[in-house]
C-alpha atoms as a PDB file:
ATOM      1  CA  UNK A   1      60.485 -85.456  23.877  1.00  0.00           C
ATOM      2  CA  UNK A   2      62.577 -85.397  26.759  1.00  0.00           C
ATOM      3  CA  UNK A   3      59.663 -85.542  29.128  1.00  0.00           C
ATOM      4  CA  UNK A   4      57.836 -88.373  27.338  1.00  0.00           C
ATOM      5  CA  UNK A   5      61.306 -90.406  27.616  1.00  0.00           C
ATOM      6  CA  UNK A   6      61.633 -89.625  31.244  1.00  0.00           C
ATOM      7  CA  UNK A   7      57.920 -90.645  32.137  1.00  0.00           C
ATOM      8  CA  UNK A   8      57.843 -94.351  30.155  1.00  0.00           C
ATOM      9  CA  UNK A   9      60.803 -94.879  32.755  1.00  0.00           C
ATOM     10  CA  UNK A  10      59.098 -94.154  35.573  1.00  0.00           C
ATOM     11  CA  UNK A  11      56.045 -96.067  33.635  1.00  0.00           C
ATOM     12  CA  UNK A  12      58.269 -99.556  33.217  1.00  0.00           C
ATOM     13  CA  UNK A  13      57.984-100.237  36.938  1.00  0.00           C
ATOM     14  CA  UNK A  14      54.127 -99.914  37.797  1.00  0.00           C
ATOM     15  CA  UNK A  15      53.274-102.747  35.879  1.00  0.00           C
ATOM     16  CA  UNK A  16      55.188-105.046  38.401  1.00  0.00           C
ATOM     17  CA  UNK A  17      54.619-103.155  41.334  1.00  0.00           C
ATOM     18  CA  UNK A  18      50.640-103.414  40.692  1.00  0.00           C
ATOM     19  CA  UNK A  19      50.925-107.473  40.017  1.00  0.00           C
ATOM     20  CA  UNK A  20      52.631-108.092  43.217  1.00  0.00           C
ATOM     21  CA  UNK A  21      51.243-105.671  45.801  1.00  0.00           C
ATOM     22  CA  UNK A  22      47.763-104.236  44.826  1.00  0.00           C
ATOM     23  CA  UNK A  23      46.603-107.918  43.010  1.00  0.00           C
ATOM     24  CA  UNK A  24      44.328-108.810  45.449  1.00  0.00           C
ATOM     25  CA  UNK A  25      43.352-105.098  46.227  1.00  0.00           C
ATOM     26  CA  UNK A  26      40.020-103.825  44.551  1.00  0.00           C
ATOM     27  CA  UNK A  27      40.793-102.717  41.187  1.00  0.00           C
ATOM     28  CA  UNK A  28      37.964 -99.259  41.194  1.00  0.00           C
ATOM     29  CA  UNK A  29      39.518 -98.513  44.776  1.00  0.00           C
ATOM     30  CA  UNK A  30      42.908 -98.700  43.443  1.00  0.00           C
ATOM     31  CA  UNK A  31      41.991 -96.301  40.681  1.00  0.00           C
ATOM     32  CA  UNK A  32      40.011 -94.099  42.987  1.00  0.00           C
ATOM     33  CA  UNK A  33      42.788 -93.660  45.499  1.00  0.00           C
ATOM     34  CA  UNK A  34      45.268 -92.910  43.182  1.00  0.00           C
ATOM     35  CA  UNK A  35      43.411 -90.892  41.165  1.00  0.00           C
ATOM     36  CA  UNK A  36      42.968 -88.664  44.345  1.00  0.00           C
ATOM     37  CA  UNK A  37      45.957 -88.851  45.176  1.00  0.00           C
ATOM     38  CA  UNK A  38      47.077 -87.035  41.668  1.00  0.00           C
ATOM     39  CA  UNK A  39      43.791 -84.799  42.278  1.00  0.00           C
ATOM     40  CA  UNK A  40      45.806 -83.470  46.051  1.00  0.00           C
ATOM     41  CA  UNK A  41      49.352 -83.052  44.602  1.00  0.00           C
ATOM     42  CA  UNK A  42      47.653 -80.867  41.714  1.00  0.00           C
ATOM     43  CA  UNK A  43      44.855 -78.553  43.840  1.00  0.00           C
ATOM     44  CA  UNK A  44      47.560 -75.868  45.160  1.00  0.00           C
ATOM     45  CA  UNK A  45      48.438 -74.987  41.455  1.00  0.00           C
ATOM     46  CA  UNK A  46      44.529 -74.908  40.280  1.00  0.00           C
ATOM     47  CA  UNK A  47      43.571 -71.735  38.788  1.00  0.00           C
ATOM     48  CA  UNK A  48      40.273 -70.903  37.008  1.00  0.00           C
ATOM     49  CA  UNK A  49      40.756 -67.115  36.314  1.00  0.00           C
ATOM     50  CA  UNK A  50      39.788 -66.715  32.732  1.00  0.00           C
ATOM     51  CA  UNK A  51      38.635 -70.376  32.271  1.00  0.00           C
ATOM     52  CA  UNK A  52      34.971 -70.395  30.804  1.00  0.00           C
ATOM     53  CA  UNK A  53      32.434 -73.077  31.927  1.00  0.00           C
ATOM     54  CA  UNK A  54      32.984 -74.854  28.309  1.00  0.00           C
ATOM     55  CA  UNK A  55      37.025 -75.132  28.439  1.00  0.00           C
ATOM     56  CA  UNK A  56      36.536 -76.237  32.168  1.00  0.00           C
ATOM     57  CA  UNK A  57      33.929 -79.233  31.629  1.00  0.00           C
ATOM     58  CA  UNK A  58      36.589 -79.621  28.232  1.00  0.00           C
ATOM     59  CA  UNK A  59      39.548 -80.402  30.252  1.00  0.00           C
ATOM     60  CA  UNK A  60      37.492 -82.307  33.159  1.00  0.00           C
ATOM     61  CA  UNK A  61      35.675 -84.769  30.331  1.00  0.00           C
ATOM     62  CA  UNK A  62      39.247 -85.294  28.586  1.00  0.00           C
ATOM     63  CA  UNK A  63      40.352 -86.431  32.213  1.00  0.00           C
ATOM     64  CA  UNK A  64      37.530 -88.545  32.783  1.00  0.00           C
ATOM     65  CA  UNK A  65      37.804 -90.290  30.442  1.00  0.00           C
ATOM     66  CA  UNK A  66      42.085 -90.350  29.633  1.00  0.00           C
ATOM     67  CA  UNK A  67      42.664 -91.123  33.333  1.00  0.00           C
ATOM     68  CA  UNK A  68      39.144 -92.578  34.816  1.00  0.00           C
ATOM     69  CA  UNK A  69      38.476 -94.867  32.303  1.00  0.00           C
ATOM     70  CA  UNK A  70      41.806 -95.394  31.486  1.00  0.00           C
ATOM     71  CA  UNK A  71      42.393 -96.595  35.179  1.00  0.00           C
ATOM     72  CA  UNK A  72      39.544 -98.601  35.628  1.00  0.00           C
ATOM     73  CA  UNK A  73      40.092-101.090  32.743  1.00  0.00           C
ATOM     74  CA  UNK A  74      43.805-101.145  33.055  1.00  0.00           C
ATOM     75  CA  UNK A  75      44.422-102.454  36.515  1.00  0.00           C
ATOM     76  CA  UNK A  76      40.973-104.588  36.501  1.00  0.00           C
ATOM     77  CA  UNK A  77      43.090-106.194  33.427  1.00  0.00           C
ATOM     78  CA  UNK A  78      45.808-107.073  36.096  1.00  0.00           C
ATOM     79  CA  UNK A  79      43.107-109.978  37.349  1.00  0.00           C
ATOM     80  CA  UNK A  80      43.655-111.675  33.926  1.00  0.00           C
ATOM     81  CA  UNK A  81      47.088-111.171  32.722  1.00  0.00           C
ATOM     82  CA  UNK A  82      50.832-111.216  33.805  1.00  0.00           C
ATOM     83  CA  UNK A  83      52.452-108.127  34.481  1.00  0.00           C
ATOM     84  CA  UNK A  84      54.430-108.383  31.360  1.00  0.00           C
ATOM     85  CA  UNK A  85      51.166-109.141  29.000  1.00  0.00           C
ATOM     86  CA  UNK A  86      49.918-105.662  30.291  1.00  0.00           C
ATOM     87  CA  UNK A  87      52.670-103.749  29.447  1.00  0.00           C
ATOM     88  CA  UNK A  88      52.959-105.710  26.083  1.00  0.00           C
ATOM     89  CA  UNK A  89      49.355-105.913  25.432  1.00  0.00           C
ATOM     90  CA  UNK A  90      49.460-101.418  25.624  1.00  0.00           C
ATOM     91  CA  UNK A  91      51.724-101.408  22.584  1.00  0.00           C
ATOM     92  CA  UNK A  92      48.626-100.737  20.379  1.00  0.00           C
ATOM     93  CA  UNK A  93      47.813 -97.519  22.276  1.00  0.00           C
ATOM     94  CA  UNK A  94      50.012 -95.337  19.378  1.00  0.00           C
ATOM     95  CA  UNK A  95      47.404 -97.202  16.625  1.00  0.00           C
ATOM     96  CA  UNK A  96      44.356 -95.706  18.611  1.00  0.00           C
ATOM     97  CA  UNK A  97      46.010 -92.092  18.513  1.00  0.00           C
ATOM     98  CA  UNK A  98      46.996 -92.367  15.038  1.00  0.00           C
ATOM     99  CA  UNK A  99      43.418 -93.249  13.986  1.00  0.00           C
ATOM    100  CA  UNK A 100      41.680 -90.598  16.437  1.00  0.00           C
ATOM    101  CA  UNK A 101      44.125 -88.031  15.437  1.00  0.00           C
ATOM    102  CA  UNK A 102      43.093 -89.117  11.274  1.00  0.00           C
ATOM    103  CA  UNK A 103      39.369 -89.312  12.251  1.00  0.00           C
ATOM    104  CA  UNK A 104      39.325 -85.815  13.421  1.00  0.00           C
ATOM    105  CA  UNK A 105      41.027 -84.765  10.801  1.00  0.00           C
ATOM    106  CA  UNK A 106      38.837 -86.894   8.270  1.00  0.00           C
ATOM    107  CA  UNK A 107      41.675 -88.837   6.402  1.00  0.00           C
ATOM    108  CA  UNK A 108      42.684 -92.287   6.544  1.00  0.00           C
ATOM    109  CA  UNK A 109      45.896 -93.403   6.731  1.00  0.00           C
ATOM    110  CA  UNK A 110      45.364 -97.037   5.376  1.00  0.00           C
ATOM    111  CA  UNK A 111      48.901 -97.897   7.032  1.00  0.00           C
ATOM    112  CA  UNK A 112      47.395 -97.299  10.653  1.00  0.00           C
ATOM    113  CA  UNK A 113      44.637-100.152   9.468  1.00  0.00           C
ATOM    114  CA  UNK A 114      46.878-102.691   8.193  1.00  0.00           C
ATOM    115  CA  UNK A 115      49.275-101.913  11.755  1.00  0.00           C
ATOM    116  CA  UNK A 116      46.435-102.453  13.646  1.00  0.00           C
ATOM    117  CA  UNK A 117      45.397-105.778  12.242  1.00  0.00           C
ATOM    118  CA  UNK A 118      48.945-106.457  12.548  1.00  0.00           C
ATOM    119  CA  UNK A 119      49.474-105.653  16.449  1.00  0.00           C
ATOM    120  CA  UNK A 120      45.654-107.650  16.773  1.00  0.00           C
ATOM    121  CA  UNK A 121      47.855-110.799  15.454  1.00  0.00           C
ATOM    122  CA  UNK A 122      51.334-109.838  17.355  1.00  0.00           C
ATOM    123  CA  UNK A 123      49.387-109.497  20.882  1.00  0.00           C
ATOM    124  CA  UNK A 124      47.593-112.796  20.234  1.00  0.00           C
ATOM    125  CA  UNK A 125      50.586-114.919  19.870  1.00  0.00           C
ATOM    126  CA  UNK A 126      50.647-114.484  23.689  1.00  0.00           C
ATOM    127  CA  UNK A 127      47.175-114.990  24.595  1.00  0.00           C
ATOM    128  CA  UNK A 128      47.451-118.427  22.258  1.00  0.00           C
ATOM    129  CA  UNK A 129      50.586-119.456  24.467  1.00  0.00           C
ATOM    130  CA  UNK A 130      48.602-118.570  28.049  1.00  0.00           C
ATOM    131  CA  UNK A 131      47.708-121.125  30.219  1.00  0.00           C
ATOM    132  CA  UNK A 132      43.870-120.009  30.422  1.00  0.00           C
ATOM    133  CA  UNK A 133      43.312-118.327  26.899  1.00  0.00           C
ATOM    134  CA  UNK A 134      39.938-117.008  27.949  1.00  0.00           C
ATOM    135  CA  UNK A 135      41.121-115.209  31.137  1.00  0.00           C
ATOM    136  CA  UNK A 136      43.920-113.723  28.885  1.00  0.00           C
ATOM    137  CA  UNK A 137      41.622-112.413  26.105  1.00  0.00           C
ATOM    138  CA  UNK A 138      39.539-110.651  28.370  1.00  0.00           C
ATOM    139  CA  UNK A 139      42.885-109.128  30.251  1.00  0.00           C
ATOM    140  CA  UNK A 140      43.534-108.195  26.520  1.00  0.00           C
ATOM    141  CA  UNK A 141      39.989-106.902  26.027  1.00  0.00           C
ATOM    142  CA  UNK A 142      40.412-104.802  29.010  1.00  0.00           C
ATOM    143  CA  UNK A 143      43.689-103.550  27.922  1.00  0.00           C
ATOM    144  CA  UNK A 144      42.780-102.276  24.584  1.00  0.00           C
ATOM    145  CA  UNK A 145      39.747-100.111  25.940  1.00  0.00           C
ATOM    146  CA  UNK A 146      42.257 -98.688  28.827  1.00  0.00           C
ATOM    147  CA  UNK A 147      44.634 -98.032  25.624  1.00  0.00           C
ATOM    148  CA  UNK A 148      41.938 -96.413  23.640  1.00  0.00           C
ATOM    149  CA  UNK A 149      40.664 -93.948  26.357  1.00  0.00           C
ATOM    150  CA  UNK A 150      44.499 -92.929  27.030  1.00  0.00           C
ATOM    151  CA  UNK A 151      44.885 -92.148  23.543  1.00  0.00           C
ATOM    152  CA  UNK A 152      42.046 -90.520  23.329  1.00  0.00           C
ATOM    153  CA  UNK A 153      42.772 -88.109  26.131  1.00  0.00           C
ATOM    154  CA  UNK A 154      45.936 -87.064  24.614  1.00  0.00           C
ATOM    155  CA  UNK A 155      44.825 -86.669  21.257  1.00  0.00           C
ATOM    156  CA  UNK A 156      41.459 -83.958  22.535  1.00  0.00           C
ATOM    157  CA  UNK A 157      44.146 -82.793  25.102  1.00  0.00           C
ATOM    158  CA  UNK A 158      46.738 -81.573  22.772  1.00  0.00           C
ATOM    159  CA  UNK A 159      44.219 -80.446  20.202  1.00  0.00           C
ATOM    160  CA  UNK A 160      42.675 -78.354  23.538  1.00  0.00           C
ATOM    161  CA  UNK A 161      45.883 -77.040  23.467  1.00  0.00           C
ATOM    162  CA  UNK A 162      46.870 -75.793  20.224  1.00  0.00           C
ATOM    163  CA  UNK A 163      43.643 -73.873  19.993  1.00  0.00           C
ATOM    164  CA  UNK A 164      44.355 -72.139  23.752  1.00  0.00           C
ATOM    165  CA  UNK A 165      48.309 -71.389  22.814  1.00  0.00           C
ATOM    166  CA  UNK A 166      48.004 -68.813  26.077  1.00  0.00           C
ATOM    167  CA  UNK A 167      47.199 -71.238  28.616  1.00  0.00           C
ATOM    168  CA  UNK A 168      49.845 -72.755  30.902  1.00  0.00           C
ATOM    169  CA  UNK A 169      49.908 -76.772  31.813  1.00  0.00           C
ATOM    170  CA  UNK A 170      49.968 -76.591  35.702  1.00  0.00           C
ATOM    171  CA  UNK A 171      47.017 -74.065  36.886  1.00  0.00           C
ATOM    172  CA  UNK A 172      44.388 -76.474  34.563  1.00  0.00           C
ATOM    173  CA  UNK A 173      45.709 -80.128  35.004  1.00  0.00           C
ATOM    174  CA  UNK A 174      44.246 -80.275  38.374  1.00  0.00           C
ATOM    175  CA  UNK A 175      40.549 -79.930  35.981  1.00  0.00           C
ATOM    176  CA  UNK A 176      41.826 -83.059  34.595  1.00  0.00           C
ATOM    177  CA  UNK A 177      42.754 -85.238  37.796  1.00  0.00           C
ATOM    178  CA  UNK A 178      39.168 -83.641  39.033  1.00  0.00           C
ATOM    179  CA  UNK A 179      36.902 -85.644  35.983  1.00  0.00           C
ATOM    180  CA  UNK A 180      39.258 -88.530  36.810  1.00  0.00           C
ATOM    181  CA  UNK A 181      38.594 -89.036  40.272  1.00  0.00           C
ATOM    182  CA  UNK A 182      34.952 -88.266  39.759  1.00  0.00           C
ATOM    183  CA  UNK A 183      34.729 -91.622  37.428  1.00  0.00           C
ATOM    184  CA  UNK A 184      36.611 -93.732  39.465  1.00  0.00           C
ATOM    185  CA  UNK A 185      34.592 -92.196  42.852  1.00  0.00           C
ATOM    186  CA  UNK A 186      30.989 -92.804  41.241  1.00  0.00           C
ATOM    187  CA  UNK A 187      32.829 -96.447  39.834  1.00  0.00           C
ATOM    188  CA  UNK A 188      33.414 -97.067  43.404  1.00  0.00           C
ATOM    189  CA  UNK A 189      30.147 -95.953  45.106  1.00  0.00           C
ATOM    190  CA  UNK A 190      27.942 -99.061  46.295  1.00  0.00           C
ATOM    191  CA  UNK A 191      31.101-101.579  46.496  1.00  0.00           C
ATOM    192  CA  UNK A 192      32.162-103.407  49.857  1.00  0.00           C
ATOM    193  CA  UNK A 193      35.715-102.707  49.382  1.00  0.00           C
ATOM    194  CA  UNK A 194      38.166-103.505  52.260  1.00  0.00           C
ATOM    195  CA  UNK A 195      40.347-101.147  53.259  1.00  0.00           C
ATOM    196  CA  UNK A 196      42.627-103.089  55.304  1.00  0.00           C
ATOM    197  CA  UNK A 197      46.265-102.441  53.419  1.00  0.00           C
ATOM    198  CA  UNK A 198      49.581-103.942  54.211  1.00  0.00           C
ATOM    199  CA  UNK A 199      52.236-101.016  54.479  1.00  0.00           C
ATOM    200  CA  UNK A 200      53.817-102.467  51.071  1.00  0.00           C
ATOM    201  CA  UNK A 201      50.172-101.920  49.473  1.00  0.00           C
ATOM    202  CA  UNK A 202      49.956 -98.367  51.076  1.00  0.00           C
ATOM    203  CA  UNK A 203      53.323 -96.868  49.895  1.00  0.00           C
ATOM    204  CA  UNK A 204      52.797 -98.621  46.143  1.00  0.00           C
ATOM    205  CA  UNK A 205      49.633 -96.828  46.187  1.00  0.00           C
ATOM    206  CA  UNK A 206      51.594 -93.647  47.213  1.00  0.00           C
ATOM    207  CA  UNK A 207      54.242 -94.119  44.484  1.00  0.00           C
ATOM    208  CA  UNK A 208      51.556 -94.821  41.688  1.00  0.00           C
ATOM    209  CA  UNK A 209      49.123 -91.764  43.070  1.00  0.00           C
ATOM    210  CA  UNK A 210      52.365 -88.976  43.604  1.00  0.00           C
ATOM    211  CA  UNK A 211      54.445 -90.119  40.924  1.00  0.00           C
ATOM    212  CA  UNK A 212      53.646 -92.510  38.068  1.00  0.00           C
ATOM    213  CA  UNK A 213      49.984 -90.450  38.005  1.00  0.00           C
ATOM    214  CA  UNK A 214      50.596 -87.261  39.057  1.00  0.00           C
ATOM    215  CA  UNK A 215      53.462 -86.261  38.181  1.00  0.00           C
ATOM    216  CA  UNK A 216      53.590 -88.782  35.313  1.00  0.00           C
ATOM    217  CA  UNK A 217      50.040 -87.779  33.723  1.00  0.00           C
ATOM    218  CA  UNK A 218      51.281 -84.085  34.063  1.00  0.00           C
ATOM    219  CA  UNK A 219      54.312 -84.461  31.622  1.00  0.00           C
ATOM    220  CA  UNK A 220      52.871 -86.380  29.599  1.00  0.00           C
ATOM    221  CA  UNK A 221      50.450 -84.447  28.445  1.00  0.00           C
ATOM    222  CA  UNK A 222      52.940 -81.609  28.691  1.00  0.00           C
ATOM    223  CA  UNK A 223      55.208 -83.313  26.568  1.00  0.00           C
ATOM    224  CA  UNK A 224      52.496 -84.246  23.918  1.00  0.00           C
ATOM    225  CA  UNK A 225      51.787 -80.793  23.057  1.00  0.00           C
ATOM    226  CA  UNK A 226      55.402 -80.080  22.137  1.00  0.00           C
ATOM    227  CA  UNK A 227      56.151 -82.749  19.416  1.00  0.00           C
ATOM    228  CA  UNK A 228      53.952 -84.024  16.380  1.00  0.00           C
ATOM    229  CA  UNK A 229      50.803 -86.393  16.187  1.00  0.00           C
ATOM    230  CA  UNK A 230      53.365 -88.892  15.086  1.00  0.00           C
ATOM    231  CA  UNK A 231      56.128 -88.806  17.306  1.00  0.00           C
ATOM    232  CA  UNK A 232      54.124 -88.672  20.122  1.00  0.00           C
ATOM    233  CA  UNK A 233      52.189 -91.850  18.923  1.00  0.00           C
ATOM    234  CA  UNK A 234      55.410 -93.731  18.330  1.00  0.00           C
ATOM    235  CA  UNK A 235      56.557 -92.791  22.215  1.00  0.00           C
ATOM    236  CA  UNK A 236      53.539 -94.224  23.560  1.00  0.00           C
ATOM    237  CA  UNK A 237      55.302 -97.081  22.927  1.00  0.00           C
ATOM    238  CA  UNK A 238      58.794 -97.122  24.950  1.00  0.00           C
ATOM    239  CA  UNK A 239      57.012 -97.655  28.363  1.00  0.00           C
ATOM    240  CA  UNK A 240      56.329-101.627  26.410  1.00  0.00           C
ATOM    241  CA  UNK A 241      59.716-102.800  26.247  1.00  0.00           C
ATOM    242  CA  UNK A 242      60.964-101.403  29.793  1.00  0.00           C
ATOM    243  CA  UNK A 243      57.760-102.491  31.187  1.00  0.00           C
ATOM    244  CA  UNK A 244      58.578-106.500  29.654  1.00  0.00           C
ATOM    245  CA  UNK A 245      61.672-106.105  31.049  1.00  0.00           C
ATOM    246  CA  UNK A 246      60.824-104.879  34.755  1.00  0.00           C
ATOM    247  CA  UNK A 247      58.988-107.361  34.823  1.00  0.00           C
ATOM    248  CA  UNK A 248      60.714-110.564  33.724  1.00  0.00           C
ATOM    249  CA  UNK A 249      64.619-109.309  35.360  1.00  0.00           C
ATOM    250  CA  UNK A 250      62.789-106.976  38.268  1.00  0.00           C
ATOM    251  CA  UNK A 251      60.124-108.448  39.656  1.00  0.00           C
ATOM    252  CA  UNK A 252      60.843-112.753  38.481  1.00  0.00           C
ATOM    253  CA  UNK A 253      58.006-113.392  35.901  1.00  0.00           C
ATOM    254  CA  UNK A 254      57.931-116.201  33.868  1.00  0.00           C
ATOM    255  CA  UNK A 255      57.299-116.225  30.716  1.00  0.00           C
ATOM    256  CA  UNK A 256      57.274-118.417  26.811  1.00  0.00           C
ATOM    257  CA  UNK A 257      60.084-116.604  25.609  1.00  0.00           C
ATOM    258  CA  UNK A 258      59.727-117.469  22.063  1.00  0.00           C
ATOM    259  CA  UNK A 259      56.156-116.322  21.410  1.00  0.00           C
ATOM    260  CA  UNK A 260      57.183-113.605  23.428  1.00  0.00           C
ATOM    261  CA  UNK A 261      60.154-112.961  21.242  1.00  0.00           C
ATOM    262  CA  UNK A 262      57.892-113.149  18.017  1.00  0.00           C
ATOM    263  CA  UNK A 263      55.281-111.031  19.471  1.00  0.00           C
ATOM    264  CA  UNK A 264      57.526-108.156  19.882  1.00  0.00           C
ATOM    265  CA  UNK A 265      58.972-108.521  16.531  1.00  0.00           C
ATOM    266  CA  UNK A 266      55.315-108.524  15.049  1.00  0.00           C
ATOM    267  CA  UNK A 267      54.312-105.772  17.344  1.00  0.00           C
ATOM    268  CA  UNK A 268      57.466-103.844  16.445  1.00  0.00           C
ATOM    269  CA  UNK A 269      56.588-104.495  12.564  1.00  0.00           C
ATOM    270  CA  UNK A 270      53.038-102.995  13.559  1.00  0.00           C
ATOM    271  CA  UNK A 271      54.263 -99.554  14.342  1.00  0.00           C
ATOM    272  CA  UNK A 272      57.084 -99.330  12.242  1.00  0.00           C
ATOM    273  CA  UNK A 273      54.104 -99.972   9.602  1.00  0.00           C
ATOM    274  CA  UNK A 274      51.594 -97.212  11.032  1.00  0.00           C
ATOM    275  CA  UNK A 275      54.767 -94.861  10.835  1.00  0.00           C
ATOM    276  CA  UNK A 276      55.486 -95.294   7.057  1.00  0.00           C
ATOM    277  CA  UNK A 277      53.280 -91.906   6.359  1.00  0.00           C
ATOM    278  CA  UNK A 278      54.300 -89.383   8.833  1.00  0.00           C
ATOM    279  CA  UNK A 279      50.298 -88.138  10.839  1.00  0.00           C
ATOM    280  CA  UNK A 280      48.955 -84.803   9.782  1.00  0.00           C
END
């Protein structure tokens, strides 16, 4: 738990920091140069000894699409939305790992549907109060297919996991950051992208690539194969109200307080709901 705790802090400022320096900065070359970034910090500790072809195209897929797809929806979603709509708008992230993690185990938890209609409802009380609704809901669109692919990844990662209790985290995470960039690379393939970047752009880019993704990613996933389905669904959720907060106090959004208010109590209600029968 510790490591999940420390990682939505270093989460709560990368929602701001994309908004004001990478907005106007190509959202597949963003993901592709952080993504390799993550892929360089991670190649020293690679080691395949002992990994067969199946667990090695395993952990590459589960980063392609956890950290590929994840990227490549969430900061194209930054085009649409507010900083603090993103970060709000990823609270329904623990609803996609609590169904996942029931649909591979083939149960329902009828809970998990009701929270999810619920956080549906709490997230649109913002996107009703936006100034362009339709640019909003498709941030929010965006948003909710970057939160299912990150759930996703954890949920096949930790299940990888718990049938390989003899492998260590470092020497195969690099497989992971491999997939990743691979998505993001073939996303970016054909685009006129500039490449001009202000020195503010270039060390954000170095923060999010080094830190919030590499390292971040790494303990993460480390920390999700050390507590239960259901705790680590719950903690997917403590990067939303640091992230509000970064960036309303941090970084000077503005935003309708009230619906913002009530959207956090309705989200809130959401996963306090999906929580009421502890996951398998």
């Amino acid at each position: 738990m510790p490591y999940l705790l420390a990682v939505s802090l270093i989460w709560a400022f990368s929602f701001g920091l994309i908004k004001r320096y990478l907005g106007g900065v190509d959202s597949t070359l963003v993901a592709a140069v952080r993504l390799g970034l993550s892929l360089l910090l991670f190649l020293p500790f690679l080691r395949l000894g002992g990994l067969g072809l199946r667990a090695i195209l395993g952990l590459a897929g589960i980063g392609a699409v956890q950290f590929g797809v994840m990227y490549l929806a969430y900061i194209e979603s930054f085009r649409y939305l507010h900083a603090y709509e993103a970060a709000l708008f990823t609270i329904t992230t623990p609803l996609f790992v609590t169904l996942l993690a029931d649909a591979l185990d083939r149960t329902l938890r009828p809970w998990a549907l009701a929270a999810a209609l619920l956080a549906v409802a709490g997230t649109a009380l913002v996107a009703v109060k936006s100034t362009d609704v339709r640019m909003t809901l498709t941030g929010l669109a965006l948003v909710q297919v970057s939160n299912a692919a990150f759930a996703a990844g954890q949920v096949f990662y930790r299940r990888f996991r718990l049938r390989h209790p003899d492998l260590r985290d470092l020497p195969v995470f690099g497989l992971l950051y491999a997939g990743a960039f691979v998505v993001a690379a073939a996303a970016l393939a054909g685009r006129e992208v500039s490449l001009a970047l202000r020195t503010p752009q270039v060390l954000t880019l170095l923060y999010l690539g080094l830190v919030a993704s590499g390292a971040g990613f790494f303990l993460w996933n480390t920390g999700a194969t050390r507590v239960s389905a259901g705790t680590l669904a719950v903690l997917n959720n403590a990067k939303v109200p640091l992230g509000v907060a970064c960036s309303l106090l941090v970084f000077g959004e503005q935003a309708h307080l009230p619906s913002l208010v009530a959207s956090l109590a309705v989200l809130a209600t959401a996963v306090w709901l999906a929580e009421r029968q502890p996951s398998r």
